[in-house]
C-alpha atoms as a PDB file:
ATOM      1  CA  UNK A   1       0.000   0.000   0.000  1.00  0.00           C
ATOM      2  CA  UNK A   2       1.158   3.485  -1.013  1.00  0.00           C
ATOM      3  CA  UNK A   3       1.521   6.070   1.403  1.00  0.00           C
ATOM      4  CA  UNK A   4      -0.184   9.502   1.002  1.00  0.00           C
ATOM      5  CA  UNK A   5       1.296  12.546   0.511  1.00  0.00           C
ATOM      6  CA  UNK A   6      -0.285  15.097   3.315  1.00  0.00           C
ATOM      7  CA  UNK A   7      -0.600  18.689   2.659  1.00  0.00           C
ATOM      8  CA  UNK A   8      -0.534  20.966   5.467  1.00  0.00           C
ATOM      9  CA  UNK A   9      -1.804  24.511   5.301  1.00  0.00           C
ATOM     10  CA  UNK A  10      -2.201  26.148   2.044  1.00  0.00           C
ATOM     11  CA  UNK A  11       1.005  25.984   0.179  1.00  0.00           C
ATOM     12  CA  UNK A  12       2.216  22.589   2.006  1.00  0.00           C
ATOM     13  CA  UNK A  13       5.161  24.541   4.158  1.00  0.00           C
ATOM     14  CA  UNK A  14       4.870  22.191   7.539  1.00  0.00           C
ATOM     15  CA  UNK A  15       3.277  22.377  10.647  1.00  0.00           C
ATOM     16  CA  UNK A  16       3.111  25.774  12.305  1.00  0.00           C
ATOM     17  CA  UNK A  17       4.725  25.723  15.574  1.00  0.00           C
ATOM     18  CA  UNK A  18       2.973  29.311  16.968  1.00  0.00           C
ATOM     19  CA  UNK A  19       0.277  27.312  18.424  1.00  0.00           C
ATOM     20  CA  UNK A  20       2.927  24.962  20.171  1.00  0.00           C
ATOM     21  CA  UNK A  21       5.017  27.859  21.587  1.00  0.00           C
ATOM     22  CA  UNK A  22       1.522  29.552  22.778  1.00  0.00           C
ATOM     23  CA  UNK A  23       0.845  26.304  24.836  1.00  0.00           C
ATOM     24  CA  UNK A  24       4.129  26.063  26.293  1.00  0.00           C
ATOM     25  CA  UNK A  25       4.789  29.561  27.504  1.00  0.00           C
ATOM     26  CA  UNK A  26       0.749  29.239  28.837  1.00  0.00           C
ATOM     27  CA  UNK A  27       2.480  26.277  30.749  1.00  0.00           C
ATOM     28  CA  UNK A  28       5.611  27.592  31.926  1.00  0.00           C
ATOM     29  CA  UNK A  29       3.593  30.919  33.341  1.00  0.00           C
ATOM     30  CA  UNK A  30       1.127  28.526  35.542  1.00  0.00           C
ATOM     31  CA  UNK A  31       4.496  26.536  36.891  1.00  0.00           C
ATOM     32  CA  UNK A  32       6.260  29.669  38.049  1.00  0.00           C
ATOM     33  CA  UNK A  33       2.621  31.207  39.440  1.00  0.00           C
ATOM     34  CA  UNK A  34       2.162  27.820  41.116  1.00  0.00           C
ATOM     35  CA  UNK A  35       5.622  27.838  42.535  1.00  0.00           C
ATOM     36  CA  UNK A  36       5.637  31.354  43.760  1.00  0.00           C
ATOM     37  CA  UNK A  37       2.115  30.826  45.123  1.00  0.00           C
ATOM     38  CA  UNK A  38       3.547  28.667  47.602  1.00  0.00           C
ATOM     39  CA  UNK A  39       6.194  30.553  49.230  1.00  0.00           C
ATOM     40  CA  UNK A  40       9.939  30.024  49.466  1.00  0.00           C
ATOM     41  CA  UNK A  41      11.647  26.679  50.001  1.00  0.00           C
ATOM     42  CA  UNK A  42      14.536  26.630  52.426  1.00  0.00           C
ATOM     43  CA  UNK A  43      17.436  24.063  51.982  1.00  0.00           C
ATOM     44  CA  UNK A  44      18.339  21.883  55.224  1.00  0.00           C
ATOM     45  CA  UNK A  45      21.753  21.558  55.671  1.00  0.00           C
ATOM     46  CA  UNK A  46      22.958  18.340  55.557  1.00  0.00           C
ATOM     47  CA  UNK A  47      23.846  17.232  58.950  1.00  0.00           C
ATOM     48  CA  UNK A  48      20.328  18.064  60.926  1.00  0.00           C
ATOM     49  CA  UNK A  49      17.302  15.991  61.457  1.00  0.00           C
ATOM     50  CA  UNK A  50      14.562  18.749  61.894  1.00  0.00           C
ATOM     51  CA  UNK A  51      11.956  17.705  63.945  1.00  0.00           C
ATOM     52  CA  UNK A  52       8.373  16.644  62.740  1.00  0.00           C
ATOM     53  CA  UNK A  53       5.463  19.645  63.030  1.00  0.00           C
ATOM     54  CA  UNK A  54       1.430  19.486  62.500  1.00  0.00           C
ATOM     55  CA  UNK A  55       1.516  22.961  61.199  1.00  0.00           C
ATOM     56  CA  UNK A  56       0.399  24.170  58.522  1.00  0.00           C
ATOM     57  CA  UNK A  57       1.622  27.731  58.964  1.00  0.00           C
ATOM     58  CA  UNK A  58       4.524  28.993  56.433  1.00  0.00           C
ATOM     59  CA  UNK A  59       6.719  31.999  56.649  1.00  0.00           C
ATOM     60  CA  UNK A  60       6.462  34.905  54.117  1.00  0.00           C
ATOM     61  CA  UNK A  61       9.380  35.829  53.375  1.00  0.00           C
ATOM     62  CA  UNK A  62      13.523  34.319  54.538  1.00  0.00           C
ATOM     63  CA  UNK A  63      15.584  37.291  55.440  1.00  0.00           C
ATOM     64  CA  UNK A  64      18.110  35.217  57.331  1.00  0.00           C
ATOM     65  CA  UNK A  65      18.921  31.880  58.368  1.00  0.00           C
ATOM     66  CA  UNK A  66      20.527  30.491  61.714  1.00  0.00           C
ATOM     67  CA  UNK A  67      21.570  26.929  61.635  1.00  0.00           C
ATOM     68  CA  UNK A  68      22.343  24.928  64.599  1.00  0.00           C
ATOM     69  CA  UNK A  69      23.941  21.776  64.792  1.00  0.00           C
ATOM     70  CA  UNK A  70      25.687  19.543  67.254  1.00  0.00           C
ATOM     71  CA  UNK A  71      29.336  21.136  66.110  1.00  0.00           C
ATOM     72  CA  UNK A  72      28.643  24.960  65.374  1.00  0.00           C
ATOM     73  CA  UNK A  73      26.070  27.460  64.644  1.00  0.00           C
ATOM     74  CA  UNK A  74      26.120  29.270  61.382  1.00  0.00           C
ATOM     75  CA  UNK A  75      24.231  32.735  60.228  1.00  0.00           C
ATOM     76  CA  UNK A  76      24.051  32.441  56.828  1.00  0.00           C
ATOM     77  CA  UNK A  77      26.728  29.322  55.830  1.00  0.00           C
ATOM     78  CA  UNK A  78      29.463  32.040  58.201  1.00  0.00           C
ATOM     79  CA  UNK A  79      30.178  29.749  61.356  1.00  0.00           C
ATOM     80  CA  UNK A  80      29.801  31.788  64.435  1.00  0.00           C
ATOM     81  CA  UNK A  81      30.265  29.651  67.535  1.00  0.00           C
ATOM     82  CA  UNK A  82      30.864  26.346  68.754  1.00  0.00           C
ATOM     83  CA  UNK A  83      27.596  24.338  69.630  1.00  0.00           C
ATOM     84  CA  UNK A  84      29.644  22.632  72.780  1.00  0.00           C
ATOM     85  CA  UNK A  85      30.864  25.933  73.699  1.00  0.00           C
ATOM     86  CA  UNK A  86      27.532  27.758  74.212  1.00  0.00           C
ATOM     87  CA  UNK A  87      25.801  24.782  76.123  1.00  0.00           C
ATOM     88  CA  UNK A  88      28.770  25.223  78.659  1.00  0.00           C
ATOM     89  CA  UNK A  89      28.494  29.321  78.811  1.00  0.00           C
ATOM     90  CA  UNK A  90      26.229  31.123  81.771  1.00  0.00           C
ATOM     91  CA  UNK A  91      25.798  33.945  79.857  1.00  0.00           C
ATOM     92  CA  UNK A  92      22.365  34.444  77.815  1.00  0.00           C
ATOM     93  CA  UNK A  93      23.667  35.891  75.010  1.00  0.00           C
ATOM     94  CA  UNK A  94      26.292  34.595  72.511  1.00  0.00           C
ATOM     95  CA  UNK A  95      28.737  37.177  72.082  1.00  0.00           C
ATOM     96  CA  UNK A  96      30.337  35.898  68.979  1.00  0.00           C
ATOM     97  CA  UNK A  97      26.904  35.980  67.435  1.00  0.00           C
ATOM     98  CA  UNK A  98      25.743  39.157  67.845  1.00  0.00           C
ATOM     99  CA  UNK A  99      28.220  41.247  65.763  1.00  0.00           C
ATOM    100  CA  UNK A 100      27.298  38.696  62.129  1.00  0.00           C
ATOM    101  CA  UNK A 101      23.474  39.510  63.069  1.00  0.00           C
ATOM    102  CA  UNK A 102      23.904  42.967  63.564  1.00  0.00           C
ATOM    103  CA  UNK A 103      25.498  43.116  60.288  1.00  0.00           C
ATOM    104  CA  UNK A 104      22.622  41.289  58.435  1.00  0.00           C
ATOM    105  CA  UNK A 105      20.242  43.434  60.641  1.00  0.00           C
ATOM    106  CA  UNK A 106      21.669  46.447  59.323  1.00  0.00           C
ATOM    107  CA  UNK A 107      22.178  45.348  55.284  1.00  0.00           C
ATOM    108  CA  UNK A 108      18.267  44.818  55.806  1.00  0.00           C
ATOM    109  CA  UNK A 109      17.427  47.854  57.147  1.00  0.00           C
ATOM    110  CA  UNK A 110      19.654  49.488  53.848  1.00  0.00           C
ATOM    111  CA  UNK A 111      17.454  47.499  51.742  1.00  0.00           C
ATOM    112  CA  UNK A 112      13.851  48.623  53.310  1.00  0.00           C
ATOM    113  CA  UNK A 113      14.893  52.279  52.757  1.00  0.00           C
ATOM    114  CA  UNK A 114      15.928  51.686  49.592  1.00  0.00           C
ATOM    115  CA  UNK A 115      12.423  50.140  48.563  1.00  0.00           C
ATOM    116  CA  UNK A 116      11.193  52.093  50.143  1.00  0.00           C
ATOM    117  CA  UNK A 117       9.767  50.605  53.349  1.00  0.00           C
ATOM    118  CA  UNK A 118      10.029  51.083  57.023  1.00  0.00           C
ATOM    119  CA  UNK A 119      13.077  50.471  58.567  1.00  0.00           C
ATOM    120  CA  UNK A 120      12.330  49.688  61.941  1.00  0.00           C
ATOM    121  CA  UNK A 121       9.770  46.732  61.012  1.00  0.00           C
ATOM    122  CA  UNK A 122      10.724  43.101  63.222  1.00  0.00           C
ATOM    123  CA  UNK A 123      13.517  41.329  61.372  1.00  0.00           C
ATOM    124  CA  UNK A 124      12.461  38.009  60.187  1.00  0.00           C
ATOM    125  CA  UNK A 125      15.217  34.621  60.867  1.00  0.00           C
ATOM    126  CA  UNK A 126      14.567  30.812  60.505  1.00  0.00           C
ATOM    127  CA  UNK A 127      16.035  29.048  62.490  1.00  0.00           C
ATOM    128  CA  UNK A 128      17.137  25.244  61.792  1.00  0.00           C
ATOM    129  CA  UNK A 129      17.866  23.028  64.812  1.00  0.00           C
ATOM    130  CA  UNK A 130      18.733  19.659  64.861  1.00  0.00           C
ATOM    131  CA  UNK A 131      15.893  17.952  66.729  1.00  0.00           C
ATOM    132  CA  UNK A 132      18.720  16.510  69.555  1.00  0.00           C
ATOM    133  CA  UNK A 133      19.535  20.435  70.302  1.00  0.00           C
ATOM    134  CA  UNK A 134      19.376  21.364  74.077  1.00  0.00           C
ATOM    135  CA  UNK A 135      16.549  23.882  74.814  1.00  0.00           C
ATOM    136  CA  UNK A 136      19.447  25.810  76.367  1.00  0.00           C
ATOM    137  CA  UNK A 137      21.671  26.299  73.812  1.00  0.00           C
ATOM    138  CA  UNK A 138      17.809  27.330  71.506  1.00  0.00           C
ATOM    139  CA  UNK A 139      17.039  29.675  74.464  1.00  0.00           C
ATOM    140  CA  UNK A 140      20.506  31.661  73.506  1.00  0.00           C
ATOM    141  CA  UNK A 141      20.049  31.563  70.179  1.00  0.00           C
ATOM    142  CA  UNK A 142      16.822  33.133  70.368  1.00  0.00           C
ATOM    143  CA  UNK A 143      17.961  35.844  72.776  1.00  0.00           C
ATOM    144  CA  UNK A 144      20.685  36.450  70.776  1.00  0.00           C
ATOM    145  CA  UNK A 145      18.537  37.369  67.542  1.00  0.00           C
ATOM    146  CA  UNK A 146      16.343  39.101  69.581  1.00  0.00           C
ATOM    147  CA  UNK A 147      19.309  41.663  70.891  1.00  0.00           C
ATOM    148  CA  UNK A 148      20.610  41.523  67.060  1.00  0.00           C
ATOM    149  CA  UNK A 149      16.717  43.108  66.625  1.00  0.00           C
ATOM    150  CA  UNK A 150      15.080  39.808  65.010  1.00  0.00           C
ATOM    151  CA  UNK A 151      11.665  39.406  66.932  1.00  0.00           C
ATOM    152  CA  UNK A 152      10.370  37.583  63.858  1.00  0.00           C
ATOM    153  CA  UNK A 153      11.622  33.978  64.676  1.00  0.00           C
ATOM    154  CA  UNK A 154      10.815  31.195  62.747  1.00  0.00           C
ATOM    155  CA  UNK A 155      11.653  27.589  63.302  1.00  0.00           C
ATOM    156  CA  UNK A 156      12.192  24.730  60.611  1.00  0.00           C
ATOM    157  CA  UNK A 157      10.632  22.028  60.697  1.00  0.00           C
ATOM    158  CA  UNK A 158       9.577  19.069  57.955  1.00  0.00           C
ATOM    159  CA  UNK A 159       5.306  18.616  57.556  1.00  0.00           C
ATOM    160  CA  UNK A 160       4.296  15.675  59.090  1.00  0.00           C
ATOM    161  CA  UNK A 161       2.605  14.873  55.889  1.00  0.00           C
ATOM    162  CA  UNK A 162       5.913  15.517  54.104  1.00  0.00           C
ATOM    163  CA  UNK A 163       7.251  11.973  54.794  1.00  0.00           C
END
């Protein structure tokens, strides 16, 4: 049997690829809507297990992020302190700490004037902890963002339906 010839369009030029490129930039807008409809991922770092949360709460926005794990505590990848060394500390705040926030704090405030906004608005930080982390060693990370002028404090956790 003898295959047809098939004409398409008019003149026979081949298939018109308009319609194809409408589709997929259609398709590519809905992905990035969908994505950016729900909110910012955050990347664990490698050597925590976060703990397991009900929530179904999500931060806004990540300004800065505190890690904490059983060997040091970074603010933003810089490493700040030694985990072991604030567990054994009396004081409530960590000293080496406060100077890196400080310096975020203020970049941010830059940055709201420059857009535009307030200032003075609560700094937002998430905070990762690995789930063995001492409430102690939490407690004085938390105080210490709060001297640093972050009141917005946000924990990570992984969704319990997540797993």
């Amino acid at each position: 049997m003898a295959r047809k010839n098939r004409k398409y369009g008019a003149n026979g030029e081949g298939l018109s690829l308009t319609s194809m490129m409408d589709m997929f930039t259609i398709v590519l807008v809905f992905l990035i809507k969908q994505v950016d409809s729900e909110g910012n991922l955050l990347t664990q770092a490698e050597n925590l297990k976060l703990p397991i949360s009900t929530s179904l709460k999500t931060s806004k926005e990540i300004a800065l992020t505190v890690v904490v794990d059983s060997k040091q505590i970074l603010v933003d990848n810089e490493a700040v302190a030694e985990t072991p060394a604030v567990a054994k500390q009396d004081s409530l705040m960590i000293a080496s700490m406060i100077p890196a926030l400080e310096k975020k704090r203020e970049e941010e405030k830059k940055s709201a004037l420059a857009k535009g906004d307030e200032p003075d608005q609560a700094g937002n930080v998430i905070v990762q902890l690995d789930k063995n982390t001492s409430y102690d060693v939490m407690y004085k990370v938390m105080a210490s963002c709060g001297w640093a002028g972050y009141t917005n404090i946000a924990f990570a956790v992984i969704m319990k339906n997540a797993e």
